[in-house]
Each structure stands twice: as C-alpha cells, then as structure tokens.
PDB file of N, CA and C in Angstrom:
ATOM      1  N   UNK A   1     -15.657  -3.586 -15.855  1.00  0.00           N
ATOM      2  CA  UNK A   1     -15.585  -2.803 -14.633  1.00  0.00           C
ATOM      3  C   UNK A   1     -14.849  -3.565 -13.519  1.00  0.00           C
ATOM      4  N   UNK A   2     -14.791  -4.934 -13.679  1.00  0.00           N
ATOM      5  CA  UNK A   2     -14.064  -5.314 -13.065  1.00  0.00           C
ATOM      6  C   UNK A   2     -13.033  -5.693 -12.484  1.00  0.00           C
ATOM      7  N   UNK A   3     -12.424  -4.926 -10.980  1.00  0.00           N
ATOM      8  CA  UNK A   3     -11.069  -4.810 -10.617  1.00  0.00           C
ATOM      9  C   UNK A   3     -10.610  -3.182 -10.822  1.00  0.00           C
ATOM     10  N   UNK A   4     -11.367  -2.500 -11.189  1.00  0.00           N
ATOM     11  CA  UNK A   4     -11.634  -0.911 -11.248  1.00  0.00           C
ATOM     12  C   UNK A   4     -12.317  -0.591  -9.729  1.00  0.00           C
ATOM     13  N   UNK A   5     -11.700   0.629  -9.378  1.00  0.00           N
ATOM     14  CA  UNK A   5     -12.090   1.424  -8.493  1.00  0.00           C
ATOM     15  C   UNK A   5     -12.092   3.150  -8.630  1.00  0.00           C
ATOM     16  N   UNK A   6     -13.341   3.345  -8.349  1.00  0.00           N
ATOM     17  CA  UNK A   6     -14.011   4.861  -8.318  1.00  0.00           C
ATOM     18  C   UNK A   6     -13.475   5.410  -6.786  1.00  0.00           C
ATOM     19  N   UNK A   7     -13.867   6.630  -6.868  1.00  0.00           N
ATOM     20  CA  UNK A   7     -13.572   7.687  -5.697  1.00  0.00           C
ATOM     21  C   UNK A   7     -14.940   8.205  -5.884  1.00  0.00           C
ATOM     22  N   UNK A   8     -15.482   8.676  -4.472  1.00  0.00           N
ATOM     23  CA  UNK A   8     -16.951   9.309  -4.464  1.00  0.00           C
ATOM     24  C   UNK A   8     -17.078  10.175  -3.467  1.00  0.00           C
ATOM     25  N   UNK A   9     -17.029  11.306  -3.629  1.00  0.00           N
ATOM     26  CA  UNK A   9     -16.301  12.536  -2.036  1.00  0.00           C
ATOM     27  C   UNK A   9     -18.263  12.746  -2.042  1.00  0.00           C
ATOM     28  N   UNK A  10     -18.463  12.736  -0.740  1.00  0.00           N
ATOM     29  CA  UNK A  10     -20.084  12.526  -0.798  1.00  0.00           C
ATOM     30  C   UNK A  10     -20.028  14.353   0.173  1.00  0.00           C
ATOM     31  N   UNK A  11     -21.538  14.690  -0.456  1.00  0.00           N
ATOM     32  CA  UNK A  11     -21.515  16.172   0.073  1.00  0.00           C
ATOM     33  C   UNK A  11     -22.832  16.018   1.312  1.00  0.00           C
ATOM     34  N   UNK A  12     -23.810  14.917   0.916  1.00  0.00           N
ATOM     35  CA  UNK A  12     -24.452  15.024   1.445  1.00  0.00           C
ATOM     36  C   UNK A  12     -25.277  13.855   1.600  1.00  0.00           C
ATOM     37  N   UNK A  13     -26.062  13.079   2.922  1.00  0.00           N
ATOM     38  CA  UNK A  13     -27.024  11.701   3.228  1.00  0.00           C
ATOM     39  C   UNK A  13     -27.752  12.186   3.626  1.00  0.00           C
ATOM     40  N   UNK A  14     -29.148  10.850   2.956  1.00  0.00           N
ATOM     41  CA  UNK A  14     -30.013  10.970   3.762  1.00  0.00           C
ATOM     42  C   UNK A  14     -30.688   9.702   3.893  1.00  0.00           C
ATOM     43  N   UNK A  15     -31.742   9.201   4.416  1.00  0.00           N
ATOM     44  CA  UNK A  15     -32.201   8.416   4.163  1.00  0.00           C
ATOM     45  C   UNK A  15     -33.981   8.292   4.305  1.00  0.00           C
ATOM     46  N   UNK A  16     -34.838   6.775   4.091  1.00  0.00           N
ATOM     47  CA  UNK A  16     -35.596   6.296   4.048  1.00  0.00           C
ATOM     48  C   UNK A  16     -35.636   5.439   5.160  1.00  0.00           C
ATOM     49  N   UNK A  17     -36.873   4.655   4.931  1.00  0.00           N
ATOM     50  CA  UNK A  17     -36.972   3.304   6.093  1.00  0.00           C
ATOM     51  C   UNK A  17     -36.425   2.143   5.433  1.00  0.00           C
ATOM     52  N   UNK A  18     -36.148   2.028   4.069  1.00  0.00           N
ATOM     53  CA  UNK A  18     -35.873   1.520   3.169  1.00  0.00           C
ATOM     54  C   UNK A  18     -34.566   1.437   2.532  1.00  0.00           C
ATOM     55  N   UNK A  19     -33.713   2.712   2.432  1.00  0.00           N
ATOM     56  CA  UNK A  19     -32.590   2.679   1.798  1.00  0.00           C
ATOM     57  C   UNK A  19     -31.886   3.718   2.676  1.00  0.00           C
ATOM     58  N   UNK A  20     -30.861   3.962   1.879  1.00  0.00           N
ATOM     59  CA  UNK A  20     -30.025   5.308   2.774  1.00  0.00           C
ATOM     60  C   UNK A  20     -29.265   5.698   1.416  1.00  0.00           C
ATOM     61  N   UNK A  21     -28.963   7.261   1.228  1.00  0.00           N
ATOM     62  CA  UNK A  21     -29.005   7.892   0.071  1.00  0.00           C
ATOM     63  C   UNK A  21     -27.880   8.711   0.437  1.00  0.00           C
ATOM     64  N   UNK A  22     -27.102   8.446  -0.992  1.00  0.00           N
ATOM     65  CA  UNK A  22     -25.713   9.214  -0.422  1.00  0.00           C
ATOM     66  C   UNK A  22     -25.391  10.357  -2.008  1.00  0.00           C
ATOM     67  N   UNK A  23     -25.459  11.736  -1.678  1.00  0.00           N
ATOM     68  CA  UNK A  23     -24.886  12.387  -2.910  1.00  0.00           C
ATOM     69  C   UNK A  23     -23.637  12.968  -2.683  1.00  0.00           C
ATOM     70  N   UNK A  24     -23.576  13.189  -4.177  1.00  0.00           N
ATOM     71  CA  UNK A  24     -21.867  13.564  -4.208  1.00  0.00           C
ATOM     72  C   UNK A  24     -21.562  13.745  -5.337  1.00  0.00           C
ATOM     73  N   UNK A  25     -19.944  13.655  -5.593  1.00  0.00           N
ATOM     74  CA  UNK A  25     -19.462  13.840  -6.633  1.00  0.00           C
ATOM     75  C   UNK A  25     -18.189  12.862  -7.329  1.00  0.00           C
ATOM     76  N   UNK A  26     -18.244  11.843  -8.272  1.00  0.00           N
ATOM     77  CA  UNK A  26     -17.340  11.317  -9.046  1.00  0.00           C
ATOM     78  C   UNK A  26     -16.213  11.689  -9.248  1.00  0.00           C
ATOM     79  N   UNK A  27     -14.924  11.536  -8.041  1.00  0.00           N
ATOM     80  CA  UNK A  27     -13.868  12.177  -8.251  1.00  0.00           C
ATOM     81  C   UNK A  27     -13.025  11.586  -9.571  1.00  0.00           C
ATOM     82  N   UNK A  28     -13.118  10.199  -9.928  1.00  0.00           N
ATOM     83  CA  UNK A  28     -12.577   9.297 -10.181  1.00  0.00           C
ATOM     84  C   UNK A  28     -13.123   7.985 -10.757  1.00  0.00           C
ATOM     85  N   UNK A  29     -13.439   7.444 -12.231  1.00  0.00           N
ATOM     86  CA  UNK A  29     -13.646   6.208 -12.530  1.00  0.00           C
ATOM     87  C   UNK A  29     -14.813   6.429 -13.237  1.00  0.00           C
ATOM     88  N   UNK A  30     -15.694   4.847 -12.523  1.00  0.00           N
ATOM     89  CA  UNK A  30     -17.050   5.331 -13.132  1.00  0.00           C
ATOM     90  C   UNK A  30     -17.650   4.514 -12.151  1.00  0.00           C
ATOM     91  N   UNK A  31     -18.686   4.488 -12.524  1.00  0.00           N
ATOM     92  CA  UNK A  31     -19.885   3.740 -11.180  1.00  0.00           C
ATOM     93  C   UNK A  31     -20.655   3.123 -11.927  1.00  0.00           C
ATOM     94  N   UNK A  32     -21.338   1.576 -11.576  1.00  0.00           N
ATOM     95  CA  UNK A  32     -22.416   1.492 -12.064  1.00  0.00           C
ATOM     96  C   UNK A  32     -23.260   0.576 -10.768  1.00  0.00           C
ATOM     97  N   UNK A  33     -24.973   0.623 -11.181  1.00  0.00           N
ATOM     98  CA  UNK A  33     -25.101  -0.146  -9.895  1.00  0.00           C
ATOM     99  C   UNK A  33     -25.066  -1.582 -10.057  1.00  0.00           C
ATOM    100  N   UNK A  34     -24.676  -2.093  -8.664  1.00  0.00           N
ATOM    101  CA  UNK A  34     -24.198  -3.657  -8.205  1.00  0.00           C
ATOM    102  C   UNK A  34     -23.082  -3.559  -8.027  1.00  0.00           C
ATOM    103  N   UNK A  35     -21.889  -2.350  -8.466  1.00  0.00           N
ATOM    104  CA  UNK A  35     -20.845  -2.269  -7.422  1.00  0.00           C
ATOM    105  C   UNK A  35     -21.288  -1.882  -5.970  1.00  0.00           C
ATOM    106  N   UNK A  36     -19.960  -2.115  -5.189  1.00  0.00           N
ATOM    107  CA  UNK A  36     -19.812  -1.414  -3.565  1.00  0.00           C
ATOM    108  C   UNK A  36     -19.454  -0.522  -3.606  1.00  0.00           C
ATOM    109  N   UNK A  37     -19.968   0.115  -2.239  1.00  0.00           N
ATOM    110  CA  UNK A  37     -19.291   0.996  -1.424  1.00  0.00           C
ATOM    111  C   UNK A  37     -18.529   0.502  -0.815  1.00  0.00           C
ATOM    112  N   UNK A  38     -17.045   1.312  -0.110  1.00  0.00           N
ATOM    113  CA  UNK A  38     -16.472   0.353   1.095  1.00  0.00           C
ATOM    114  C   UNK A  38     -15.892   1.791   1.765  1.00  0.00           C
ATOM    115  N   UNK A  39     -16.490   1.812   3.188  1.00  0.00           N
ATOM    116  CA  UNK A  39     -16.045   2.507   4.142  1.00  0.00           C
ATOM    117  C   UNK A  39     -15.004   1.462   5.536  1.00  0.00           C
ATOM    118  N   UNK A  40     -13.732   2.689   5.402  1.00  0.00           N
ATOM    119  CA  UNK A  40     -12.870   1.897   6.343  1.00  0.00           C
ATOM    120  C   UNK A  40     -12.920   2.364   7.457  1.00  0.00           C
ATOM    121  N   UNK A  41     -13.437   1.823   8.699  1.00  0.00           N
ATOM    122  CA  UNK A  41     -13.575   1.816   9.958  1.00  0.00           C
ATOM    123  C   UNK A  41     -12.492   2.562  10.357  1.00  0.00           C
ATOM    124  N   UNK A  42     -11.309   1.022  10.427  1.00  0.00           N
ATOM    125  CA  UNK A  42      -9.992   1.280  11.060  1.00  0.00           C
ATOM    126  C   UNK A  42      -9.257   0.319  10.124  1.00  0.00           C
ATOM    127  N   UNK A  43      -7.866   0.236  10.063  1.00  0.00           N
ATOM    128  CA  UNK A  43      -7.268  -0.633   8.777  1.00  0.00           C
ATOM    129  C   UNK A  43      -7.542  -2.145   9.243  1.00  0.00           C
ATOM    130  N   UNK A  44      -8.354  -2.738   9.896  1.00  0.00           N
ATOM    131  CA  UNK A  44      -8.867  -3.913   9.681  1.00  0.00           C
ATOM    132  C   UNK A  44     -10.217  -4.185   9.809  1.00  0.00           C
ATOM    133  N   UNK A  45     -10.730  -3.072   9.561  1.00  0.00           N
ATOM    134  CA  UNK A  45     -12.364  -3.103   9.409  1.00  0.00           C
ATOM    135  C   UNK A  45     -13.224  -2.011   8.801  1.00  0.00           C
ATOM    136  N   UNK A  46     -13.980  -2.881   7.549  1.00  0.00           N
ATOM    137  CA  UNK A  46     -14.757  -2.149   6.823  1.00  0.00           C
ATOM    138  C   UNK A  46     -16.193  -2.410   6.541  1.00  0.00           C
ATOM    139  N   UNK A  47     -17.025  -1.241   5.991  1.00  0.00           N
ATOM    140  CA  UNK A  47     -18.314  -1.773   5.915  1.00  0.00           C
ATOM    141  C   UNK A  47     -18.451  -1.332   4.536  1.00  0.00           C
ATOM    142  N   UNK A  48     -19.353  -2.214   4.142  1.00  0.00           N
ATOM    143  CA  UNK A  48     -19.392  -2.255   2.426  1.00  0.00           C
ATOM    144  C   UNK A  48     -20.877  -2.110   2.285  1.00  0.00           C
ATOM    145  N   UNK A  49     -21.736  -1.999   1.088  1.00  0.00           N
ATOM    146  CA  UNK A  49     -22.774  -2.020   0.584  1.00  0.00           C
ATOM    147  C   UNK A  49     -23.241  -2.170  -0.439  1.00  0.00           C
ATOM    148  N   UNK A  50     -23.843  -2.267  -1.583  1.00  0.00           N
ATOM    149  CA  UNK A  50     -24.335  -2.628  -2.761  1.00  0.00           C
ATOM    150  C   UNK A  50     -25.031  -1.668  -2.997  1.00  0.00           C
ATOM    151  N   UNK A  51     -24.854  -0.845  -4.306  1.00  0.00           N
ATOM    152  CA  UNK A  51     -25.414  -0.022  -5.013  1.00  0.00           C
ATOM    153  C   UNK A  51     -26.680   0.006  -5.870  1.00  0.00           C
ATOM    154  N   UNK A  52     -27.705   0.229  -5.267  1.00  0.00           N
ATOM    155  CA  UNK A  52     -28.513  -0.700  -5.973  1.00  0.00           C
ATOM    156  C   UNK A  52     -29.447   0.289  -7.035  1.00  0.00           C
ATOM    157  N   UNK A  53     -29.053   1.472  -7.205  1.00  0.00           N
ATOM    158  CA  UNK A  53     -29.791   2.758  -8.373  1.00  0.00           C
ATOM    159  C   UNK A  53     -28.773   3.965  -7.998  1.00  0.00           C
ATOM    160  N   UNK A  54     -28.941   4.129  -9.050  1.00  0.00           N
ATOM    161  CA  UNK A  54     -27.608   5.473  -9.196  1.00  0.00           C
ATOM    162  C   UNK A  54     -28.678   6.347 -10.413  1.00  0.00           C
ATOM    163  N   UNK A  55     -28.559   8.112  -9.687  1.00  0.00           N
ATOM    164  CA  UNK A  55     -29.506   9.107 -10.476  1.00  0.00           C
ATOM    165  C   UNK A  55     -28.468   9.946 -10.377  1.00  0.00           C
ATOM    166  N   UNK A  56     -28.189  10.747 -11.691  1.00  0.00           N
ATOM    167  CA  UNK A  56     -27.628  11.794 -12.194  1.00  0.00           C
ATOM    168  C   UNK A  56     -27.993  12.803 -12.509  1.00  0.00           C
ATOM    169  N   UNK A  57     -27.925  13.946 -11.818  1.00  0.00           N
ATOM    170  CA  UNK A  57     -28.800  15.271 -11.687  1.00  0.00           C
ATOM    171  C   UNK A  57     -27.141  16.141 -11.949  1.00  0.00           C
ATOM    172  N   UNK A  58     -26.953  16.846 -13.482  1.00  0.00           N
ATOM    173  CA  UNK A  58     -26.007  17.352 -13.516  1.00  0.00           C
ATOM    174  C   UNK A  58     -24.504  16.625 -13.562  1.00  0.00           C
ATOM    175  N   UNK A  59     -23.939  17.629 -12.771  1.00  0.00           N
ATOM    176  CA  UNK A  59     -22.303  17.026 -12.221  1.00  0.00           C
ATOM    177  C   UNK A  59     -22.549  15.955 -11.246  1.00  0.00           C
ATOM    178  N   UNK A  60     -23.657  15.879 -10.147  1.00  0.00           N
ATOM    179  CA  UNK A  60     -24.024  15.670  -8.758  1.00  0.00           C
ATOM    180  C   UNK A  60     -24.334  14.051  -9.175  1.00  0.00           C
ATOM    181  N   UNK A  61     -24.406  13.555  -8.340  1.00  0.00           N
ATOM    182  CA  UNK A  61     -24.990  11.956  -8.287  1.00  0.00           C
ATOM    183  C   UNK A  61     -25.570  11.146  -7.182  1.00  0.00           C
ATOM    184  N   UNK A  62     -26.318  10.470  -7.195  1.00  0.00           N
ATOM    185  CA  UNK A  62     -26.961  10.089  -5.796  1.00  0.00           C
ATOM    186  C   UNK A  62     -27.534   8.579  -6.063  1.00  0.00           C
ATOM    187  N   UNK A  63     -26.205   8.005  -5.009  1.00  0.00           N
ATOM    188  CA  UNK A  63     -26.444   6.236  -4.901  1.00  0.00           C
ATOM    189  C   UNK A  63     -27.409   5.792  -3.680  1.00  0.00           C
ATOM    190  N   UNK A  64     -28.229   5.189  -4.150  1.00  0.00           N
ATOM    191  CA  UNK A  64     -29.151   4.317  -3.190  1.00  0.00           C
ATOM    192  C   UNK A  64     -28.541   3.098  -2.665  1.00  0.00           C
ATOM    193  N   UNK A  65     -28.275   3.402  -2.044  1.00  0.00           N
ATOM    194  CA  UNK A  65     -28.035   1.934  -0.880  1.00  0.00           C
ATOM    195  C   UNK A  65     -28.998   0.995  -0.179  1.00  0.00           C
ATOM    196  N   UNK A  66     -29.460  -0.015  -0.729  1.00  0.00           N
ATOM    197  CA  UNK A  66     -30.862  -0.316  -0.225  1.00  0.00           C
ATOM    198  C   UNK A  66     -30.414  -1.509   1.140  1.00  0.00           C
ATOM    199  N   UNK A  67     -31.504  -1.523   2.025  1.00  0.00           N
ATOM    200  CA  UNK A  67     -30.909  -1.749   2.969  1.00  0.00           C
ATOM    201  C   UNK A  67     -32.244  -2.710   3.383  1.00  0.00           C
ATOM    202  N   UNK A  68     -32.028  -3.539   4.525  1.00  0.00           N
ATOM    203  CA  UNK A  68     -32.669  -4.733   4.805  1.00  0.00           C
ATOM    204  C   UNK A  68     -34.047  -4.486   5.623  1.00  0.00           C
ATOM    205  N   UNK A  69     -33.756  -3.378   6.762  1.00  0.00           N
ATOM    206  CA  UNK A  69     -34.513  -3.091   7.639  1.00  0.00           C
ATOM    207  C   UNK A  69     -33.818  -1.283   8.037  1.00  0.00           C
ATOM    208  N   UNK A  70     -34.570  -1.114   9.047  1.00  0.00           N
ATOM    209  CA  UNK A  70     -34.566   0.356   9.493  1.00  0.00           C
ATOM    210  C   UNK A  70     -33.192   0.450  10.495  1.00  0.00           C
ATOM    211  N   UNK A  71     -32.791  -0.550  10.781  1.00  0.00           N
ATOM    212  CA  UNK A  71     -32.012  -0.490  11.825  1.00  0.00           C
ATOM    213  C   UNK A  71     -30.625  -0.514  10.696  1.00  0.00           C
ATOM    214  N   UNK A  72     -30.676  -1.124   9.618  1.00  0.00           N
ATOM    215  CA  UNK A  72     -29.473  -0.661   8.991  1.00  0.00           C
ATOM    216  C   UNK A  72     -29.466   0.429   7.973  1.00  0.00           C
ATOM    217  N   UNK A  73     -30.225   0.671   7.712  1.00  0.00           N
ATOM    218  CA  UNK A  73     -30.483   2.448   7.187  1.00  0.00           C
ATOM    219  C   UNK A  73     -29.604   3.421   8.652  1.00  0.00           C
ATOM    220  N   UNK A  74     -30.217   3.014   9.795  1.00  0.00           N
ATOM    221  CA  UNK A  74     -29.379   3.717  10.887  1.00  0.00           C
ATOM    222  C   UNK A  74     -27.924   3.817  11.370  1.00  0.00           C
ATOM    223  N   UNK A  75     -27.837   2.800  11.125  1.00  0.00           N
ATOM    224  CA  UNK A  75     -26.797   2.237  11.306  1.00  0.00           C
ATOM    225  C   UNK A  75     -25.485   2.837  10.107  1.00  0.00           C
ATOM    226  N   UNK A  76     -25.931   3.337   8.648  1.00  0.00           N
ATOM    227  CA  UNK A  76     -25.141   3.579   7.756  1.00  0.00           C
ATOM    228  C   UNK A  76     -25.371   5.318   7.997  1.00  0.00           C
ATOM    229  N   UNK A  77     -26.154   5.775   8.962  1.00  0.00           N
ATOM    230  CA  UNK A  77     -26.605   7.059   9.126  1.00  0.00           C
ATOM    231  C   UNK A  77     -25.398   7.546  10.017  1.00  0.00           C
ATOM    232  N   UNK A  78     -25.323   6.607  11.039  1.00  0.00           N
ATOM    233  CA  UNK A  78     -24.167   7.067  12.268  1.00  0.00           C
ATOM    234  C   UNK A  78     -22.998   6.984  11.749  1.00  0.00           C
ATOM    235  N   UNK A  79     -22.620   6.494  10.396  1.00  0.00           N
ATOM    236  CA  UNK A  79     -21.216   6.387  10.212  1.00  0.00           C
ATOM    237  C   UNK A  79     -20.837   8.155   9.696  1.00  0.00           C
ATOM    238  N   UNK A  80     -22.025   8.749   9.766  1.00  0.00           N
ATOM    239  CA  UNK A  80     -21.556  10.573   9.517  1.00  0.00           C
ATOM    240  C   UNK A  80     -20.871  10.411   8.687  1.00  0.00           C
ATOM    241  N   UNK A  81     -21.184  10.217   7.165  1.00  0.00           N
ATOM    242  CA  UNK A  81     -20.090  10.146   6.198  1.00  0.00           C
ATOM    243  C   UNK A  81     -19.870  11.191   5.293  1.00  0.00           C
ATOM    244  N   UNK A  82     -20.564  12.299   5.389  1.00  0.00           N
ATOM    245  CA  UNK A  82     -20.822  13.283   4.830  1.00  0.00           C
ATOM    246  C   UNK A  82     -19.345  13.837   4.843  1.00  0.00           C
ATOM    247  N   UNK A  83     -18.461  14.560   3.628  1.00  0.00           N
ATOM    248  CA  UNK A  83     -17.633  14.969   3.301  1.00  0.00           C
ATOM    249  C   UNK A  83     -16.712  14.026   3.174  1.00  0.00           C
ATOM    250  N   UNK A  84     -16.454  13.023   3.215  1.00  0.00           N
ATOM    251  CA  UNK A  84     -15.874  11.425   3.111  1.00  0.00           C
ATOM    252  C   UNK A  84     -15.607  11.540   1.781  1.00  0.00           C
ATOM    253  N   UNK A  85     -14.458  10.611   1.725  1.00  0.00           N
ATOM    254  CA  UNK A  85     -14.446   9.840   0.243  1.00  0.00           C
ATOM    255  C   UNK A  85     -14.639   8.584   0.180  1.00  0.00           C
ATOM    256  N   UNK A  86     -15.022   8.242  -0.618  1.00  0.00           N
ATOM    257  CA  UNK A  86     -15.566   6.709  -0.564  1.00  0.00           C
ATOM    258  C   UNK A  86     -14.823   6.070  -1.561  1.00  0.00           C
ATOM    259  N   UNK A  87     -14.148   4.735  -1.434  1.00  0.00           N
ATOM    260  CA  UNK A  87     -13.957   4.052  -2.621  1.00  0.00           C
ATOM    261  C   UNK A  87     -15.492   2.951  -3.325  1.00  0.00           C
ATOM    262  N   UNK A  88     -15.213   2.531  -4.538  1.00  0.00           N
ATOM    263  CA  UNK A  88     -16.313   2.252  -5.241  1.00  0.00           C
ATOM    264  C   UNK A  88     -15.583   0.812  -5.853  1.00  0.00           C
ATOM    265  N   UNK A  89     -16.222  -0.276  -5.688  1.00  0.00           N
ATOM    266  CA  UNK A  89     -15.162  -1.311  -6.554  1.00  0.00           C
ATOM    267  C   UNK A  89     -16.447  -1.878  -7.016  1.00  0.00           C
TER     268      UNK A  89
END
C-alpha cells in the first residue's frame, strides 16, 4: 500500500468525544486503517489524521478518526468537510 493514494468524496460527519467519523464513498484505490487522511487548507498547509477503524456498510464506508481530546474532534468538525474529497495515502 505503500506510496498509493485513495480518493474519499465524504457525504457525511459526525462525531464523538472520542473520535470524529467521516462517511462516504471510495472513489479510487483502497483504504486500510493506519493510513491518512490529508486535508489541504491552502497549498502550503495541511491537516492529516490516522485512520484508526474503517466499517463497510454496502457501497458506503465510514473511517474513524480517533482523536486525542474533545477539542480535536472539534476542531476536525469545523473543517465542514462534508462533500469534500479527501486524499488517502
């Protein structure tokens, strides 16, 4: 998997106090968890995350992003990523 990159057009977040939960759909590749996410800010800044459980319901898919504290569950909440594509490395 390594040096491979996925596409992940997300339909819909949510989260926990614990994680933050992103579904969607596999445009591209494959996923497994302990890859990233990487959302690009602006072209010199990105925020990344670690995949840490991936559930497959159908076509649909939904990555857990587990997160440290509540304030970064929030924090991945405000980035409004809903309808996004995401790359996956």
């Amino acid at each position: 998997m390594e040096g491979q990159i996925a596409e992940f057009k997300i339909r819909q977040t949510r989260k926990t106090e614990t994680a933050f939960m992103i579904q969607g759909e596999l445009i591209n590749g494959q996923m497994v968890e302990g890859m990233e996410i990487h959302v690009y800010l602006n072209q010199h800044l990105q925020v990344s995350g670690v995949i840490t459980e991936i559930i497959k319901v159908n076509e649909q898919y939904e990555m857990i992003i587990g997160c440290s504290d509540l304030d970064e569950v929030d924090f991945w909440d405000m980035l409004n990523l809903k309808d996004k594509v995401l790359e996956i490395k």
